[in-house]
Protein backbone atom coordinates (compact mmCIF):
# COMPACT_ATOMS: atom_id res chain seq x y z
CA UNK A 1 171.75 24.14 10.25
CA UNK A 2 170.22 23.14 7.05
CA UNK A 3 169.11 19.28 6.35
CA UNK A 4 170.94 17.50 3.63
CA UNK A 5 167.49 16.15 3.02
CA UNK A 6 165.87 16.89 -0.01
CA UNK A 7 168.93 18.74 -0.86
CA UNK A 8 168.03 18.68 -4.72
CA UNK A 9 166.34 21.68 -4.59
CA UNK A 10 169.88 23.76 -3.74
CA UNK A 11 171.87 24.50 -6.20
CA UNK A 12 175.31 24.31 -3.58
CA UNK A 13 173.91 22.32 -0.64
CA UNK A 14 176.47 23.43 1.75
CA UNK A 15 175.71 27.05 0.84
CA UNK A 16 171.39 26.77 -0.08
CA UNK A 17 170.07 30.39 -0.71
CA UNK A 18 167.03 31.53 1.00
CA UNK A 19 165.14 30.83 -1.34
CA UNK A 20 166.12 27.10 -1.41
CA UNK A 21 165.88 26.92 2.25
CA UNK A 22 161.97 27.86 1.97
CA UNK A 23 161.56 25.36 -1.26
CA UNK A 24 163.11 22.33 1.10
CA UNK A 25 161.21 23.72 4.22
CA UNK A 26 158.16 23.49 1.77
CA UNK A 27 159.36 20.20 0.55
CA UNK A 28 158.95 19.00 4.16
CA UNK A 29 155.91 20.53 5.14
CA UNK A 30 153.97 19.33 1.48
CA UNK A 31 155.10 16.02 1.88
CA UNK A 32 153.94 15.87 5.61
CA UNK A 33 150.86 17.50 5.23
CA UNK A 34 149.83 18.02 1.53
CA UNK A 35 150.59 21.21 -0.33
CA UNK A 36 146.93 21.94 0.21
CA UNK A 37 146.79 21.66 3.94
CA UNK A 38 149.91 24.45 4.40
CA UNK A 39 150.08 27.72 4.51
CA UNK A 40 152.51 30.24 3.87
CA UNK A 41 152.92 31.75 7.04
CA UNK A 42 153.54 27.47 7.91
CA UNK A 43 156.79 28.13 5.72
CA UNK A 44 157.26 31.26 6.86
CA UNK A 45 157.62 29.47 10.43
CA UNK A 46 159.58 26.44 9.16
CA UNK A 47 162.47 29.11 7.79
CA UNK A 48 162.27 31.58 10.75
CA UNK A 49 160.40 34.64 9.05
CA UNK A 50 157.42 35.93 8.44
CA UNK A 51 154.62 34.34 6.27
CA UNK A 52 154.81 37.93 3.92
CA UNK A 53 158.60 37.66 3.77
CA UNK A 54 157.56 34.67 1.80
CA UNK A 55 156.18 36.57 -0.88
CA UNK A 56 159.73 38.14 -1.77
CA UNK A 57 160.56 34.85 -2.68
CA UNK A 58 157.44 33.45 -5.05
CA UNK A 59 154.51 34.72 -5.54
CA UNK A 60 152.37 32.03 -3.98
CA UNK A 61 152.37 28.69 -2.67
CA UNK A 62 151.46 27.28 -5.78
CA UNK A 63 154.55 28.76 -7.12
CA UNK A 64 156.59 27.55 -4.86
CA UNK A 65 154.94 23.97 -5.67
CA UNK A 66 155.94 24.38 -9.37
CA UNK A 67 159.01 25.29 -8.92
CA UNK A 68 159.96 22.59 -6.57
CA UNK A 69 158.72 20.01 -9.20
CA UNK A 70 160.45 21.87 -12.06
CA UNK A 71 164.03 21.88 -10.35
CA UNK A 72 163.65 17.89 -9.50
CA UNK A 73 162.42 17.00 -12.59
CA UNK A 74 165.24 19.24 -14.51
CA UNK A 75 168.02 18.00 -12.24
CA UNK A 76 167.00 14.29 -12.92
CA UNK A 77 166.92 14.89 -16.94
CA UNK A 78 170.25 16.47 -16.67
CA UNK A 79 171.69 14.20 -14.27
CA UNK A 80 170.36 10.82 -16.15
CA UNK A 81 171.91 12.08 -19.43
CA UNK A 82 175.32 13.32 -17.67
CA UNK A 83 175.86 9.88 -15.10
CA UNK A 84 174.92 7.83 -19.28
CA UNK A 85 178.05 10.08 -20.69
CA UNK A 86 180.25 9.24 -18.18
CA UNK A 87 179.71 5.78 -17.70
CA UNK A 88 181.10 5.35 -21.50
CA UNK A 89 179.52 3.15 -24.19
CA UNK A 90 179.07 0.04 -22.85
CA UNK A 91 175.00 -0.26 -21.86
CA UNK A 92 175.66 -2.09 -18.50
CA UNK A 93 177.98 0.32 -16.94
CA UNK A 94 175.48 3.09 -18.39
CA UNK A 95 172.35 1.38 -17.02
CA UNK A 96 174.23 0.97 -13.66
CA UNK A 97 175.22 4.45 -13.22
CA UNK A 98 171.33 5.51 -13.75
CA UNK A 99 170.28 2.74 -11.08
CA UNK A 100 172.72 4.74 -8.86
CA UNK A 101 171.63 8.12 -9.61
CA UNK A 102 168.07 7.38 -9.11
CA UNK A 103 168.75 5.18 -5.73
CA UNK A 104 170.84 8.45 -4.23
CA UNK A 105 168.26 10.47 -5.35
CA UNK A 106 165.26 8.35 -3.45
CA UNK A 107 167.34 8.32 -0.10
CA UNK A 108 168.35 11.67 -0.15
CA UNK A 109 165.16 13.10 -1.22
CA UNK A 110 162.54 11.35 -0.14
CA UNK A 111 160.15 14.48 1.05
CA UNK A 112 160.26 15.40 -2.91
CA UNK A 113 158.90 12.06 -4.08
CA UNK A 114 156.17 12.15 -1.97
CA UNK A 115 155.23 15.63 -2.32
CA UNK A 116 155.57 14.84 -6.64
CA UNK A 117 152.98 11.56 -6.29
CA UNK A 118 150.79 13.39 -4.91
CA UNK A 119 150.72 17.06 -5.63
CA UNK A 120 151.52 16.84 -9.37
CA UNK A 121 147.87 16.87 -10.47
CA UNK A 122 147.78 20.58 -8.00
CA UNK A 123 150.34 22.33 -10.53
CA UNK A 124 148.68 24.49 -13.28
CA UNK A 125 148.00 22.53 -16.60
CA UNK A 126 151.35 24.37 -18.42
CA UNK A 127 153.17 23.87 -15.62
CA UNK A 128 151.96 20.13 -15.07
CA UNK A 129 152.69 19.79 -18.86
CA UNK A 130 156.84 21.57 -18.26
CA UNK A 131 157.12 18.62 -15.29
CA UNK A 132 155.57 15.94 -17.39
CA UNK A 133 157.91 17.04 -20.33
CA UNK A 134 160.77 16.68 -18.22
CA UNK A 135 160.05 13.80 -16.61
CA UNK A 136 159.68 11.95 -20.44
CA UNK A 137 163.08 13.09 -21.44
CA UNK A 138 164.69 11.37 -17.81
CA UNK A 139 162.25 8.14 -18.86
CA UNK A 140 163.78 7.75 -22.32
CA UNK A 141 166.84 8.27 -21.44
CA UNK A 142 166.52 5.09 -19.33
CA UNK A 143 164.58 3.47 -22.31
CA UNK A 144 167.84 4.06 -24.50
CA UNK A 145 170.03 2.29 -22.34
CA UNK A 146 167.46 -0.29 -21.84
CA UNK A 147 166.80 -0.86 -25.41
CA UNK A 148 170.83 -1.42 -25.90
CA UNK A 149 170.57 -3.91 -23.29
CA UNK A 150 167.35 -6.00 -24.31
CA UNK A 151 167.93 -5.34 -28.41
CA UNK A 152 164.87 -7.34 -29.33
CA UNK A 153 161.78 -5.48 -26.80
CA UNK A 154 159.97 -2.98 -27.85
CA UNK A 155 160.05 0.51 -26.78
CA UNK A 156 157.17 0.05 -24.63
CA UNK A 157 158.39 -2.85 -23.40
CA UNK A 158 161.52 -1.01 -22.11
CA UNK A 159 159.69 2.01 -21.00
CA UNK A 160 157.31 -0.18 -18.81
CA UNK A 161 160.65 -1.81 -17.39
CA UNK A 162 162.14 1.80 -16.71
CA UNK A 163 158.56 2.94 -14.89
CA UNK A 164 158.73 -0.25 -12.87
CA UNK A 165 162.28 0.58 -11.97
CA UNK A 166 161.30 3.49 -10.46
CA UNK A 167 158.52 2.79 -8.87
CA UNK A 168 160.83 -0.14 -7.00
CA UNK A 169 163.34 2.83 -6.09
CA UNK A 170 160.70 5.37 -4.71
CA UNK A 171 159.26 3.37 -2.62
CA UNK A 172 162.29 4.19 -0.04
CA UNK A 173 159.39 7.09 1.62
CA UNK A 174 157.97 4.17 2.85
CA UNK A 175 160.99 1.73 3.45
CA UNK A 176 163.89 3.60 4.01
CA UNK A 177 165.07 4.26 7.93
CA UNK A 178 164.41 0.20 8.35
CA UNK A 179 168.05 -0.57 7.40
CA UNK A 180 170.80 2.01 7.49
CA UNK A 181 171.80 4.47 4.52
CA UNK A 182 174.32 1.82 3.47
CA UNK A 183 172.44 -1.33 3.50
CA UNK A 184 169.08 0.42 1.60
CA UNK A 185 171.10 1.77 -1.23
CA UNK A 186 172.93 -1.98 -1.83
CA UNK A 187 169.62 -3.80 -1.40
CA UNK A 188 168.14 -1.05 -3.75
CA UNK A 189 170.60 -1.41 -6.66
CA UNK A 190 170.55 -5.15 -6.63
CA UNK A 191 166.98 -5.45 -6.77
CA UNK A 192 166.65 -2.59 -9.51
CA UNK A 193 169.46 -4.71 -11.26
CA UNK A 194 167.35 -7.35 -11.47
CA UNK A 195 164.28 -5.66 -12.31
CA UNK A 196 165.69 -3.85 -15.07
CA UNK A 197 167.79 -6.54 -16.48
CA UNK A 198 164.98 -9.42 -16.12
């Protein structure tokens, strides 16, 4: 049975193609290991087939790496901008829904935060540059919300708040598992409240 864990690689996580299943295997093994210390016959192993069978999925490790960071950081653009349309107009309610996204996002993926600290700088320079790209659009979508909410900082200001959020958030690699799923996510959102809203 597949791992809900570092599901946001899977497009339907009860249903994750195989080619999903090796991207979270690789998740797992990356984050574990480094991307550089695993091989593909390691996947191969993680997934049940052979190291080869690998290759009728991506065409290297390195692909698989870039694609990994490329779905994460697309799925966090798209999913800041769609939980900020559905909380309505009113800042607070939009800057809570983003403190939730990003705090379900750190529990439930915390192999994929890991493996993006430190295996960004591995991706190819275009493909670094798609990631970093993406990962602007998710920060200034934060920035918006944050600029409604403190009307006189400057956009710096708010994008230094937004970067501190997150770093708060994704620490949960290295906290989460010491109180239960519950508990984190509610001592999570208050402090990222407070950080964001200081």
């Amino acid at each position: 049975m597949i791992s809900t864990r570092d599901a946001a690689l899977h497009a339907d996580v009860d249903r994750p193609s195989r080619r999903e299943q090796i991207l979270q295997a690789a998740a797992q093994l990356f984050a574990e290991r480094g991307s550089r210390a695993v091989g593909v016959d390691d996947v191969g192993a993680a997934v049940g087939v052979t190291g080869p069978a690998i290759y009728r999925h991506f065409a290297s490790k390195d692909a698989m790496l870039a694609e990994m960071l490329l779905r994460i950081s697309e799925r966090l653009a798209e999913g800041g901008r769609a939980r900020v349309a559905a909380a309505g107009a009113d800042p607070e309610a939009q800057l809570r829904a983003l403190i939730d996204f990003q705090v379900e996002f750190a529990l439930d993926n915390p192999a994929l935060i890991v493996v993006h600290d430190r295996d960004l700088p591995s991706l190819a320079e275009e493909q670094a540059g798609q990631v970093r790209r993406l990962q602007r659009q998710y920060v200034e979508v934060w920035v918006a919300v944050l600029a409604r909410l403190h009307p006189g900082a400057e956009a710096a200001t708010c994008r230094a708040r937004a970067h501190a959020v997150f770093g708060l958030i994704n620490s949960t690699p290295h906290s989460a598992g010491r109180l239960d799923r519950s508990a984190m996510a509610a001592l999570l959102t208050a402090m990222a409240w407070a950080a964001a809203t200081a």
